[in-house]
N, C-alpha and C. Protein backbone atom coordinates (compact mmCIF):
# COMPACT_ATOMS: atom_id res chain seq x y z
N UNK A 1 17.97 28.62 47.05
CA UNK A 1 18.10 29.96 46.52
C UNK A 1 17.88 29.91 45.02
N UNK A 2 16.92 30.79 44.33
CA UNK A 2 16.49 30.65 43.29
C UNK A 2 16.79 31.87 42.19
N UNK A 3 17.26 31.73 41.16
CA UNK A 3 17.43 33.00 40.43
C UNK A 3 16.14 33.53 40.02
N UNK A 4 16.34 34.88 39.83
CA UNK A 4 15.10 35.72 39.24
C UNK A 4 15.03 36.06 38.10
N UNK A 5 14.02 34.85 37.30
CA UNK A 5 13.82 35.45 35.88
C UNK A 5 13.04 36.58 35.31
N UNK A 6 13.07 37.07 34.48
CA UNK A 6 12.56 38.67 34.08
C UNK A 6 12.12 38.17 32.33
N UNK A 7 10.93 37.91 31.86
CA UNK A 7 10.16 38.02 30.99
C UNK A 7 10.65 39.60 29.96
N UNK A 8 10.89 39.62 28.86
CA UNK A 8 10.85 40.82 28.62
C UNK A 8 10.54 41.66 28.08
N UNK A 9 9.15 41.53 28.75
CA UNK A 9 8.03 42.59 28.48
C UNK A 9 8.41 43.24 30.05
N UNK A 10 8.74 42.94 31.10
CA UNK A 10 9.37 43.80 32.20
C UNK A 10 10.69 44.00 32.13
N UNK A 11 11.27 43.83 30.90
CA UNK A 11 12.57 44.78 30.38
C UNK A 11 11.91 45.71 29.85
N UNK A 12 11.03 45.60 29.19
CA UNK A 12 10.55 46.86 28.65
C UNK A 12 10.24 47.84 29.63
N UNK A 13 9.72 47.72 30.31
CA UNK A 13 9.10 48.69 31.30
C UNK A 13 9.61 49.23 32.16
N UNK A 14 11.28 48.86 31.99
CA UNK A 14 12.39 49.15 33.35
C UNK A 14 12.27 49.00 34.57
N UNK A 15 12.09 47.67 34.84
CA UNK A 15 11.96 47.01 35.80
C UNK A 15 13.56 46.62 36.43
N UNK A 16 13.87 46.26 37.47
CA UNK A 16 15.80 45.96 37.44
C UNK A 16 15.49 44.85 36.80
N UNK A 17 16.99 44.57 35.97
CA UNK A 17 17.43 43.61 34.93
C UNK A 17 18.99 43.31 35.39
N UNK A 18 19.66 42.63 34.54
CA UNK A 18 21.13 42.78 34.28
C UNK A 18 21.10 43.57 32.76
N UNK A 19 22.53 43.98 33.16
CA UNK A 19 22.98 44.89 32.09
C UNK A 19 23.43 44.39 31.09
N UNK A 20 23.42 42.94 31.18
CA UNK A 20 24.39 41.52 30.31
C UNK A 20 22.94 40.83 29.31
N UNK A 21 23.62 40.43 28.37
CA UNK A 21 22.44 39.77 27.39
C UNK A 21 21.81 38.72 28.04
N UNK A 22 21.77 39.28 29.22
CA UNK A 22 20.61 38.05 29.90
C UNK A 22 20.09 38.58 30.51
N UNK A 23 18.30 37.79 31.09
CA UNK A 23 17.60 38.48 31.65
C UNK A 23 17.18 37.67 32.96
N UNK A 24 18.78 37.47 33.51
CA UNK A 24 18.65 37.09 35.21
C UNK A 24 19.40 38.23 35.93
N UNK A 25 18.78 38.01 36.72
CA UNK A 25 19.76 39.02 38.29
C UNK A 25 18.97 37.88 39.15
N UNK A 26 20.75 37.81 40.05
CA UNK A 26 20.84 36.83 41.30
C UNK A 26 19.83 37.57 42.37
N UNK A 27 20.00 38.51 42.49
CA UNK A 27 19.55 39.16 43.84
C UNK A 27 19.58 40.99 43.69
N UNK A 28 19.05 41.55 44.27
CA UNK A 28 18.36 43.29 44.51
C UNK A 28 18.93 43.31 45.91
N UNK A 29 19.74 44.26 46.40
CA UNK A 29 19.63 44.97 47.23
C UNK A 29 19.33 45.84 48.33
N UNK A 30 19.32 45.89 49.58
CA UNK A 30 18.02 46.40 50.36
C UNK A 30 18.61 48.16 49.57
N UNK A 31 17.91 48.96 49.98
CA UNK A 31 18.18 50.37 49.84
C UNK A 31 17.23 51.11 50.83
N UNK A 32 17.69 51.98 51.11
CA UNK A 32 16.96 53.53 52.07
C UNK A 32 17.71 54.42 50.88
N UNK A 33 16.31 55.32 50.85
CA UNK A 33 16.25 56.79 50.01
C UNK A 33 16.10 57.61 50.97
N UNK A 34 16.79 58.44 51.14
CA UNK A 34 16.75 59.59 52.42
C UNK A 34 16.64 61.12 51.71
N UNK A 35 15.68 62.00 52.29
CA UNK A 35 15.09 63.55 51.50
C UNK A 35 16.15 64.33 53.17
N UNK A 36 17.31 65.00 52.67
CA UNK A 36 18.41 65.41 53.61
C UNK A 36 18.79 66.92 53.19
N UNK A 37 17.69 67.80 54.21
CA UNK A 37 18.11 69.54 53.48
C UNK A 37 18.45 69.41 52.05
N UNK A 38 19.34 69.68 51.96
CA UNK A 38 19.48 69.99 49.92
C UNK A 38 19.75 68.48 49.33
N UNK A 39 19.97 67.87 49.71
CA UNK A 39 20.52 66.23 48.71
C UNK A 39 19.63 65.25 49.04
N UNK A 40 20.03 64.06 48.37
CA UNK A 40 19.30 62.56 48.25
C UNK A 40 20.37 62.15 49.16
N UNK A 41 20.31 61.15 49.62
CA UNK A 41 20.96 59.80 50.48
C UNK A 41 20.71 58.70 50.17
N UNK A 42 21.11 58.17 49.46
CA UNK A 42 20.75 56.51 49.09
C UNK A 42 22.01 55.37 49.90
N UNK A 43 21.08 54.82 51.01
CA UNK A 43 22.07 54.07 51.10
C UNK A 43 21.52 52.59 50.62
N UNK A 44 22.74 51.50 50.09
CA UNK A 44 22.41 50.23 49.48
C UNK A 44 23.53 49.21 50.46
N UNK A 45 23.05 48.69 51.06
CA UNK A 45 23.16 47.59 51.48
C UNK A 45 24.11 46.55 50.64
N UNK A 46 24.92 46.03 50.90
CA UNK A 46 26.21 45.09 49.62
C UNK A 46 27.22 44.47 50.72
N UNK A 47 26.64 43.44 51.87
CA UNK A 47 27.71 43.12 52.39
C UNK A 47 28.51 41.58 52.06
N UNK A 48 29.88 41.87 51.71
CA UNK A 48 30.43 40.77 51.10
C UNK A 48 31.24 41.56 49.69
N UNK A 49 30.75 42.56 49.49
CA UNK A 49 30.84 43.40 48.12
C UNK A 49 31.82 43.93 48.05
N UNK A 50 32.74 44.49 47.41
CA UNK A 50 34.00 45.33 47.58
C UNK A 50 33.84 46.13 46.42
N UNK A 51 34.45 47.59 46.39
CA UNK A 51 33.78 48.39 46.14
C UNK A 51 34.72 48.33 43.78
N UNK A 52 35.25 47.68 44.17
CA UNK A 52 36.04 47.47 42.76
C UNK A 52 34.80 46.42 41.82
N UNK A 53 33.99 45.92 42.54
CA UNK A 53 33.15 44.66 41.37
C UNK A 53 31.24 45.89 41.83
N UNK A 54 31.25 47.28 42.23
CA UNK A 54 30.43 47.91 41.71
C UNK A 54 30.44 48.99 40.93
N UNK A 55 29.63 49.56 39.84
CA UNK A 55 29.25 50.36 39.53
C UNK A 55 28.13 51.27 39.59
N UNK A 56 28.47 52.89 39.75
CA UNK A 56 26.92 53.66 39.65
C UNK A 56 27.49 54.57 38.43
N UNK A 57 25.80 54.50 37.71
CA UNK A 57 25.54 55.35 37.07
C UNK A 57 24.37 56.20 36.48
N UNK A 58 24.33 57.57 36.75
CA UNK A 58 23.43 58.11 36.44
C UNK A 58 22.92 58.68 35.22
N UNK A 59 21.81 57.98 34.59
CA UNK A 59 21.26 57.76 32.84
C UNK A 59 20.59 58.78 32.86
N UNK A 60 20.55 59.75 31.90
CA UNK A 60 19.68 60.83 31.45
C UNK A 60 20.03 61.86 33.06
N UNK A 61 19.11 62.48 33.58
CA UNK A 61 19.05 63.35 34.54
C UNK A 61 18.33 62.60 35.53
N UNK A 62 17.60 61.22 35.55
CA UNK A 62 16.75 60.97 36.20
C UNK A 62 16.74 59.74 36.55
N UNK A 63 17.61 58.76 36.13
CA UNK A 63 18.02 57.21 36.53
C UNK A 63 19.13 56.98 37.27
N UNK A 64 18.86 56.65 38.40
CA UNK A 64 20.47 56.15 38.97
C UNK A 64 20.50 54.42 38.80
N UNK A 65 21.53 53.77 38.73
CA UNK A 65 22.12 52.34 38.25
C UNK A 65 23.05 52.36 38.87
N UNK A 66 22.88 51.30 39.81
CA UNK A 66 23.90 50.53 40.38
C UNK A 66 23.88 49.04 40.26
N UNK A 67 24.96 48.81 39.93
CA UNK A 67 25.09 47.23 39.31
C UNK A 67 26.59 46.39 39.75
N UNK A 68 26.22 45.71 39.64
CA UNK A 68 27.87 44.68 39.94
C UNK A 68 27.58 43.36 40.84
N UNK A 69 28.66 42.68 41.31
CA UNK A 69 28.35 41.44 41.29
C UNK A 69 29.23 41.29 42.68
N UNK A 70 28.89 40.16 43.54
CA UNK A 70 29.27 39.58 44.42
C UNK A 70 29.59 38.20 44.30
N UNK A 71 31.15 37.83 44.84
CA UNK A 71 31.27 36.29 44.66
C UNK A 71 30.39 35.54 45.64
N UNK A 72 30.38 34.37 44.97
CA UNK A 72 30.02 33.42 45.17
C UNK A 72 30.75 32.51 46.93
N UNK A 73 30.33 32.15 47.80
CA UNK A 73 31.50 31.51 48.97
C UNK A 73 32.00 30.25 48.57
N UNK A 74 32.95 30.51 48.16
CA UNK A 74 33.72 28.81 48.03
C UNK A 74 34.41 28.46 49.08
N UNK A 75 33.82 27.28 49.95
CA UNK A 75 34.27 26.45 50.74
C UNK A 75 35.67 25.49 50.61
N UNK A 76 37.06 25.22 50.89
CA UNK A 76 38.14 24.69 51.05
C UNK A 76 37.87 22.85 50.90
N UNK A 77 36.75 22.77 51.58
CA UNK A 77 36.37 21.19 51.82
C UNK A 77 36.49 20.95 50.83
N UNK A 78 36.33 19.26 50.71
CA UNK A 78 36.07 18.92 49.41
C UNK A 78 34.73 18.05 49.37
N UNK A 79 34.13 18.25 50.27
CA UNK A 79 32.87 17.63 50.63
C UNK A 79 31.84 18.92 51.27
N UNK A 80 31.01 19.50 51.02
CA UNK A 80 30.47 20.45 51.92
C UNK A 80 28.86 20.09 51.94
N UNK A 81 28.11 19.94 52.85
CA UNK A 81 26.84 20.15 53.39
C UNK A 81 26.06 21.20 53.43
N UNK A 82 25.16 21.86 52.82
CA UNK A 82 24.70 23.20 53.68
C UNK A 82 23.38 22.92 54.46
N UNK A 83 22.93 23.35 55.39
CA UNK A 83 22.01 23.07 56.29
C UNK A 83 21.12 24.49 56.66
N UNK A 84 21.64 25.51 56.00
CA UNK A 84 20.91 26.57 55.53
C UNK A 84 21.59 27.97 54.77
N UNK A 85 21.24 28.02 53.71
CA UNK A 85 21.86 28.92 52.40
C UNK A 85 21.03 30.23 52.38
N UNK A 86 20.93 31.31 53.21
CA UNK A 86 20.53 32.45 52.96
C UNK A 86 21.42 33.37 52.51
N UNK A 87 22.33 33.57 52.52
CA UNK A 87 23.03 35.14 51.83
C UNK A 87 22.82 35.29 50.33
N UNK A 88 22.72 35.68 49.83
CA UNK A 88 22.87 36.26 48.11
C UNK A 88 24.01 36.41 47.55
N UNK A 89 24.01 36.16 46.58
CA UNK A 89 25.40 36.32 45.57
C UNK A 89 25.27 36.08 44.30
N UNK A 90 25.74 36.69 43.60
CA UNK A 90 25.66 36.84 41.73
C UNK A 90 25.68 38.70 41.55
N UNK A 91 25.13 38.70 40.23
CA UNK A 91 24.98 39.65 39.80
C UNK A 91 23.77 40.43 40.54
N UNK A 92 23.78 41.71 41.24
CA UNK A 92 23.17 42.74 41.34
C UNK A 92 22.74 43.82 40.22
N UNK A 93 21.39 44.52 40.89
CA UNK A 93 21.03 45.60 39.47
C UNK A 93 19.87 46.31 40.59
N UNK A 94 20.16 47.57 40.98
CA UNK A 94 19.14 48.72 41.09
C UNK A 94 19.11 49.55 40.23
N UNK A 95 17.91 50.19 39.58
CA UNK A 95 17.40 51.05 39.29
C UNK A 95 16.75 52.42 40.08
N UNK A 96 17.08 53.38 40.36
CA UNK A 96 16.63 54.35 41.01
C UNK A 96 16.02 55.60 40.57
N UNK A 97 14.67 55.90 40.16
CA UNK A 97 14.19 56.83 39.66
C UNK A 97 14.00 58.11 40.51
N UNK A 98 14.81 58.75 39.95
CA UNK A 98 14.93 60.14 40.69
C UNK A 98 14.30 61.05 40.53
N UNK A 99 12.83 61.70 41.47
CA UNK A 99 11.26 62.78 40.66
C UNK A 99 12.25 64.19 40.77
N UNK A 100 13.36 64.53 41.42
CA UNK A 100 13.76 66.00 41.63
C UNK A 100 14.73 66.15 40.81
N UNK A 101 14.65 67.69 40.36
CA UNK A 101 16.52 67.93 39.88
C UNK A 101 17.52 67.73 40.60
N UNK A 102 18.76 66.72 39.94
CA UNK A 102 19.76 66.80 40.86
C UNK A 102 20.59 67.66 40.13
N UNK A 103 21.89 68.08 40.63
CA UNK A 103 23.11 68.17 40.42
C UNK A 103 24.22 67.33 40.45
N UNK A 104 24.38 66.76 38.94
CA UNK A 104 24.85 65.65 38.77
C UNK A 104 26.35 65.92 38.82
N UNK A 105 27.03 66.86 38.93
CA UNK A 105 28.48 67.20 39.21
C UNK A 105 29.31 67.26 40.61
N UNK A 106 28.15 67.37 41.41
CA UNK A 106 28.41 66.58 42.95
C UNK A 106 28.11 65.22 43.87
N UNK A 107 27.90 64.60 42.69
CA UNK A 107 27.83 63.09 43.56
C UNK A 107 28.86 63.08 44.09
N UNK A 108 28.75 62.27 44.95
CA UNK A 108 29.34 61.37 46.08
C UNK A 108 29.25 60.26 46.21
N UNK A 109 30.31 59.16 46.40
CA UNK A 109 29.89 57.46 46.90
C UNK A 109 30.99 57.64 47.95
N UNK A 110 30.12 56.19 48.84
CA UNK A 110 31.65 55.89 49.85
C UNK A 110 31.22 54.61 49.96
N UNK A 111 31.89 53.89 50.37
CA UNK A 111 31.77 52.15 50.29
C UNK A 111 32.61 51.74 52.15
N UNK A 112 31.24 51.77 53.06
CA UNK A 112 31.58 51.86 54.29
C UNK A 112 30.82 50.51 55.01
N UNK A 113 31.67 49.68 55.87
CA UNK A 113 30.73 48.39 56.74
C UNK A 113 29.95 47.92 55.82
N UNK A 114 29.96 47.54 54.32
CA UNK A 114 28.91 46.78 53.70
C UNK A 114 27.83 47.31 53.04
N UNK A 115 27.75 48.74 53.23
CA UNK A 115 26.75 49.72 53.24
C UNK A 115 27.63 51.09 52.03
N UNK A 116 26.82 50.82 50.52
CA UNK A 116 27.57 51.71 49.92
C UNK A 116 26.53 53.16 50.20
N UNK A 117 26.90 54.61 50.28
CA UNK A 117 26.20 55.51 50.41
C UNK A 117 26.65 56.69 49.47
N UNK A 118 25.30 56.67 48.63
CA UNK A 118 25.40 57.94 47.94
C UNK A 118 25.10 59.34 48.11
N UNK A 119 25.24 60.54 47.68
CA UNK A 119 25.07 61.53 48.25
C UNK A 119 24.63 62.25 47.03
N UNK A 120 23.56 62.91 46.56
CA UNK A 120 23.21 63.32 45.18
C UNK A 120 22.58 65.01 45.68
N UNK A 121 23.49 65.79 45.38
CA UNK A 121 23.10 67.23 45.83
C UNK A 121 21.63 67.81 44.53
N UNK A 122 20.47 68.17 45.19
CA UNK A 122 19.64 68.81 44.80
C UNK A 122 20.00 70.21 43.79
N UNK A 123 19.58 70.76 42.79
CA UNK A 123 19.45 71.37 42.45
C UNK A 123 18.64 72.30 42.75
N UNK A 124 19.19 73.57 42.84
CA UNK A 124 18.33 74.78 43.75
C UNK A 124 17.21 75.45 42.11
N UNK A 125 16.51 75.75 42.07
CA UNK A 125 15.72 75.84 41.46
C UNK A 125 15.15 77.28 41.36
N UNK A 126 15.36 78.34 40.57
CA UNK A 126 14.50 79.21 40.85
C UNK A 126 13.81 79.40 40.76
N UNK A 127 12.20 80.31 41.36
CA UNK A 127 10.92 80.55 40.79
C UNK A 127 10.69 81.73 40.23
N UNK A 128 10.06 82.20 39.42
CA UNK A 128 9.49 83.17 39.04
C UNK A 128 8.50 83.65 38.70
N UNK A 129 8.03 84.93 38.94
CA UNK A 129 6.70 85.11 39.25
C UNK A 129 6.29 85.85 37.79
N UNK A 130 5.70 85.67 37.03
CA UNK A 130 5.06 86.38 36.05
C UNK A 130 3.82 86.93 36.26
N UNK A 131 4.19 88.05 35.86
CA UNK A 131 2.80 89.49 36.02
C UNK A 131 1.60 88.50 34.60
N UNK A 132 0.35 88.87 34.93
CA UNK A 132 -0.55 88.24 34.07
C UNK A 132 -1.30 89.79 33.63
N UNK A 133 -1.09 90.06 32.31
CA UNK A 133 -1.71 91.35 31.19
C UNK A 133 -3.16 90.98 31.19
């Protein structure tokens, strides 16, 4: 399992990073973006995660950030073998660029089976028609 280094000329460009004066992140997150009658649905994937070592936050009107960290498995042995190391662990970092107005005074999180889910209510938008002189 290999960490992911980030050059930063793809800090520049807001690419996911850590939020820490360094430019590793252990591992990204699966995610589903869901378009649900009036809201977003983001669900992110974090199993092992507890909901006290994440954070979300939404930057300007149009970035969502979710970040935080998962321990590491420490084994009791005092000798341990591994014979295959797939799960992830360290520091996490999504970035989520959001193209619609939300209404940022009704989020929602819930932190359910491993699976955190957000709920980001749309902004209703009016149109208007202007007469052309």
């Amino acid at each position: 399992m290999a960490k992911k280094n980030f050059s930063f000329s793809e800090l520049d460009t807001g690419k996911n990073f850590s939020s820490r004066i360094s430019t590793k992140v252990d591992w990204e997150p699966d995610t589903n973006i869901i378009e649900a009658d009036d809201k977003l649905i983001i669900e992110v994937e974090l199993p092992g995660v507890i909901k006290e070592d994440v954070s979300i936050l939404l930057q300007g009107t149009n970035e969502l950030i979710i970040k935080g960290e998962k321990p590491q498995p420490r084994l009791k042995a005092s000798q341990v073998t591994y014979f295959l190391f797939e799960r992830e662990f360290g520091a996490f970092y999504k970035k989520i660029i959001i193209d619609s107005p939300v209404d940022s005074s009704g989020i929602e999180s819930l932190m359910e089976n491993g699976v955190l889910i957000i709920q980001i209510p749309r902004k209703k938008v009016t149109k208007i028609s202007v007469d052309i002189k």
